[in-house]
Protein backbone atom coordinates (compact mmCIF):
# COMPACT_ATOMS: atom_id res chain seq x y z
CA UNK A 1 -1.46 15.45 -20.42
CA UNK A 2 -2.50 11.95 -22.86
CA UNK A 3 0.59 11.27 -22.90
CA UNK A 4 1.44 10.50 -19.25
CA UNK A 5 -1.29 8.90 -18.71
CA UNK A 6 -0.45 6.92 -21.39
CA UNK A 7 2.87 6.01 -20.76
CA UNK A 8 1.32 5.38 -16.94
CA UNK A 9 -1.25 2.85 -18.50
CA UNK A 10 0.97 1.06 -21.28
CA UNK A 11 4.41 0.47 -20.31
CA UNK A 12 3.87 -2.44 -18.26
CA UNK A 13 2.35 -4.26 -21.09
CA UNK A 14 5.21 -2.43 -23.37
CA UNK A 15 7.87 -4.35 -21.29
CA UNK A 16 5.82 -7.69 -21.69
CA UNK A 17 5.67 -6.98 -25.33
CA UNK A 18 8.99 -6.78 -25.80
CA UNK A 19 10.15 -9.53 -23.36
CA UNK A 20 7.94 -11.81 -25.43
CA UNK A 21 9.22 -10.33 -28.83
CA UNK A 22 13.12 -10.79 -27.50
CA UNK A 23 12.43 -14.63 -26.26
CA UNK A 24 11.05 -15.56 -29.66
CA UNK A 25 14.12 -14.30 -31.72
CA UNK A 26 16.53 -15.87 -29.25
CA UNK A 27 14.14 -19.32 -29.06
CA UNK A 28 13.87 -19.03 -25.42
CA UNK A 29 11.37 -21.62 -24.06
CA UNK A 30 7.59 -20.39 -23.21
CA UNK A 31 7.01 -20.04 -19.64
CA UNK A 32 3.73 -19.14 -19.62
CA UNK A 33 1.26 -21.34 -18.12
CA UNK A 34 -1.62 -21.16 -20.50
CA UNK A 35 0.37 -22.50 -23.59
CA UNK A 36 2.05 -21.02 -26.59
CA UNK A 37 -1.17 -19.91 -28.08
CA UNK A 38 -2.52 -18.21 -25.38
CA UNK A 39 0.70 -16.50 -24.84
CA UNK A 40 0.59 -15.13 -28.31
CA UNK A 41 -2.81 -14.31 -27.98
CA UNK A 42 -2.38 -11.88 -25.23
CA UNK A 43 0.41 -10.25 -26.56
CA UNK A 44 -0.86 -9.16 -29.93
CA UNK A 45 -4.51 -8.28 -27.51
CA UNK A 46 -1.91 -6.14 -25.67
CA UNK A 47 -0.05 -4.91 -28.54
CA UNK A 48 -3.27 -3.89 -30.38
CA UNK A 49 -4.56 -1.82 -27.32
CA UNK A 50 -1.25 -0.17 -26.77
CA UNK A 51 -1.03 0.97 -29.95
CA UNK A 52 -4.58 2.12 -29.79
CA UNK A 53 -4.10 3.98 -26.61
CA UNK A 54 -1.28 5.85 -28.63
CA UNK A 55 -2.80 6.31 -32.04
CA UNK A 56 -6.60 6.64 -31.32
CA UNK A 57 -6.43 8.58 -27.97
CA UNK A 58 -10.08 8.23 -26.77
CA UNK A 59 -12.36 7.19 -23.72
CA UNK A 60 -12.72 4.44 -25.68
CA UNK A 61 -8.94 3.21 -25.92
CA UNK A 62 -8.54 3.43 -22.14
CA UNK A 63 -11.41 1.50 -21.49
CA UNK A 64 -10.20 -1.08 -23.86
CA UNK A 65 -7.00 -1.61 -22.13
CA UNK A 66 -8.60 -1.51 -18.63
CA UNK A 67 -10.33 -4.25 -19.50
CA UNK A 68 -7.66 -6.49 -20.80
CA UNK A 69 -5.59 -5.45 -17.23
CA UNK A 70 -9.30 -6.90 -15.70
CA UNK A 71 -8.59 -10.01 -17.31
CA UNK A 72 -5.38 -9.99 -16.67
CA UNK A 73 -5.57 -9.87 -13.45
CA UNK A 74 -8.28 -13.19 -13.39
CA UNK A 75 -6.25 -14.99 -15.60
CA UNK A 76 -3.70 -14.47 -12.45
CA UNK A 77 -6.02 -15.95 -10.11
CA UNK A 78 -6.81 -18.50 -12.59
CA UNK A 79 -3.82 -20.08 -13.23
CA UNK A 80 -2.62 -19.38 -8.99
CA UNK A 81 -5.46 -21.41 -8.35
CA UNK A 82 -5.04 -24.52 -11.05
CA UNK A 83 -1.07 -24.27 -10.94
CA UNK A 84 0.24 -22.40 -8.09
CA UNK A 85 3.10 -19.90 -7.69
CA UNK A 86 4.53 -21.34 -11.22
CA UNK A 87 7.06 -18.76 -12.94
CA UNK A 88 4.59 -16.66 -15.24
CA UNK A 89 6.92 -15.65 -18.61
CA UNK A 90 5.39 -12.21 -18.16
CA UNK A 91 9.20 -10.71 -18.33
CA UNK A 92 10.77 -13.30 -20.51
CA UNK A 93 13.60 -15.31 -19.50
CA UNK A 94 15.71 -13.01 -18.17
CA UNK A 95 13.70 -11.89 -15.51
CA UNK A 96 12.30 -13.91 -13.12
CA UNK A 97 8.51 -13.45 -12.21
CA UNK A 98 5.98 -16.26 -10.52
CA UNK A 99 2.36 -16.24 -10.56
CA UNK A 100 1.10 -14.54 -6.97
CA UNK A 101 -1.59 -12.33 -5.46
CA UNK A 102 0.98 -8.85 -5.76
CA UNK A 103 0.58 -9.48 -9.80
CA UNK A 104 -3.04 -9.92 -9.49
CA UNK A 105 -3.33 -7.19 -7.50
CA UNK A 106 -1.45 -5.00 -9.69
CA UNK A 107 -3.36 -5.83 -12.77
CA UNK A 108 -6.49 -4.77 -10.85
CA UNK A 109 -5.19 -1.68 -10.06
CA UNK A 110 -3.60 -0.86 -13.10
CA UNK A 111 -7.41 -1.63 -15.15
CA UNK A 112 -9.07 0.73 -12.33
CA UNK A 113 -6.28 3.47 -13.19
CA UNK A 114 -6.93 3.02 -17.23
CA UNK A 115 -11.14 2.80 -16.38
CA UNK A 116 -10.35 6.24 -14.01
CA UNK A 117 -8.63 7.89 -17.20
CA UNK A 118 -11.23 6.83 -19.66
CA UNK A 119 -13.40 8.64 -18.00
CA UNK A 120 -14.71 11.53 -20.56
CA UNK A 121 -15.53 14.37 -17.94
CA UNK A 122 -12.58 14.02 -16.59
CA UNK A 123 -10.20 14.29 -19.56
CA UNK A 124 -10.84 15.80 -23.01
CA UNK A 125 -9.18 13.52 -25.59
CA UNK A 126 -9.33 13.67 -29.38
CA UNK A 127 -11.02 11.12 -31.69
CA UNK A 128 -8.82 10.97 -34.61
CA UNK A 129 -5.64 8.95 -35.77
CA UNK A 130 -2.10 10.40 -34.23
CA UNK A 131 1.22 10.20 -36.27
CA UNK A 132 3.09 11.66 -33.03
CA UNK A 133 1.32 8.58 -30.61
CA UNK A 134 2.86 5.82 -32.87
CA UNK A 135 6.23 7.60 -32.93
CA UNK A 136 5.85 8.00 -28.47
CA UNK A 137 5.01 3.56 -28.86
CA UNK A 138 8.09 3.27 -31.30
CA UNK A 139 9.93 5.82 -28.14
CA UNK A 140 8.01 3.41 -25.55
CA UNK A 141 9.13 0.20 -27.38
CA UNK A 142 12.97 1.17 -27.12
CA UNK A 143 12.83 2.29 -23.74
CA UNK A 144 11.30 -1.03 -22.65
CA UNK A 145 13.93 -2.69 -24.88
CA UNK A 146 16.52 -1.19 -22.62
CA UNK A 147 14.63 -1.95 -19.18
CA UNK A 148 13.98 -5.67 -20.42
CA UNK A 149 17.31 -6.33 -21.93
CA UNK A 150 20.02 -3.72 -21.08
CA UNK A 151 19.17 -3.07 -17.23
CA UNK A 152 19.56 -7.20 -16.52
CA UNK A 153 22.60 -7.64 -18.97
CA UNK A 154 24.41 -4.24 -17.45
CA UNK A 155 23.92 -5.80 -13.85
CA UNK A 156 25.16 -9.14 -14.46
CA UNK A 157 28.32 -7.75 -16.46
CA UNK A 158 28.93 -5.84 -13.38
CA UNK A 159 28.54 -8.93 -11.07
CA UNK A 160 31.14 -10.98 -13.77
CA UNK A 161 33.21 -8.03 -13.97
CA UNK A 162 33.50 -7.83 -10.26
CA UNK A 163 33.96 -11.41 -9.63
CA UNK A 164 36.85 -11.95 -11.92
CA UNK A 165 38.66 -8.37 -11.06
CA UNK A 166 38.79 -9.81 -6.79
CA UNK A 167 42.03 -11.46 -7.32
CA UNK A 168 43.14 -8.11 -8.45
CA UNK A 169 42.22 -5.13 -6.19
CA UNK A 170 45.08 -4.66 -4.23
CA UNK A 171 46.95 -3.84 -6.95
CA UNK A 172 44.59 -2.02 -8.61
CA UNK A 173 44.10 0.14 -5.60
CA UNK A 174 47.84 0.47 -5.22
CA UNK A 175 47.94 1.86 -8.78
């Protein structure tokens, strides 16, 4: 049962950890609004609860990582307020997402879902170091690696594909 609710909890920030991982071996340019150093900041603060909420599966954990969605989701109103509907770098480069009041939103609900599961009556979890919950993050990692880069790529090979086969489709249909 951890494990859902850890995969629930953790692959949004998965997905940002890996857009942000992918953008800084290709030298993509930082689109976050708070700077470089922020940006980095958050990452390895999201990184270092993820990988919490895998290998030390506690109350604890989930609490951690409900309150970095919490801030999250300020930081959102934050920056909407000072800079506007700016494009936010939370998905890299390839994927375009602005700053707006559905983000914020979903940060807040996403840090009331991780303070609902740290909740100790309501689940039992164990206290001690898992092997198997870094090997589900390395699982995690991959499969955000393939949302992040291969879903985006697959889609606009299809659209290229498509555009330079038009010419072509009568006789490929006649074949």
């Amino acid at each position: 049962m951890h494990e859902l609710l850890a995969i629930s909890v953790t692959l949004p920030m998965l997905l940002s950890v890996v857009s942000f991982g992918w953008s800084r071996v290709f030298g993509d340019p930082d689109l976050f609004p708070g700077g470089p150093r922020l940006h980095m900041m958050l990452i390895l603060s999201q990184l270092l609860l993820v990988t919490m909420v895998y290998c030390f599966p506690s109350w604890i954990s989930f609490l951690g990582i409900s309150l970095l969605y919490f801030v999250q989701g300020l930081g959102v109103a934050y920056f909407i307020r000072k800079k506007g509907r700016v494009d936010c770098g939370c998905l890299g480069p390839q994927i375009n997402s602005k700053l707006g009041f559905p983000l914020m939103w979903f940060n807040l609900a996403m840090g009331l879902m991780g303070l609902a599961y740290s909740h100790p009556v309501w689940f039992e979890h164990s206290h001690s170091f898992a092997v198997i919950g870094l090997l589900m993050e390395g699982m995690m990692l991959l499969l955000s690696l393939f949302i992040i880069i291969g879903v985006p790529d697959a889609l606009y090979a299809i659209r290229v594909y498509r555009e330079i086969a038009a010419p072509y489709v009568s006789k490929i249909k006649r074949l």
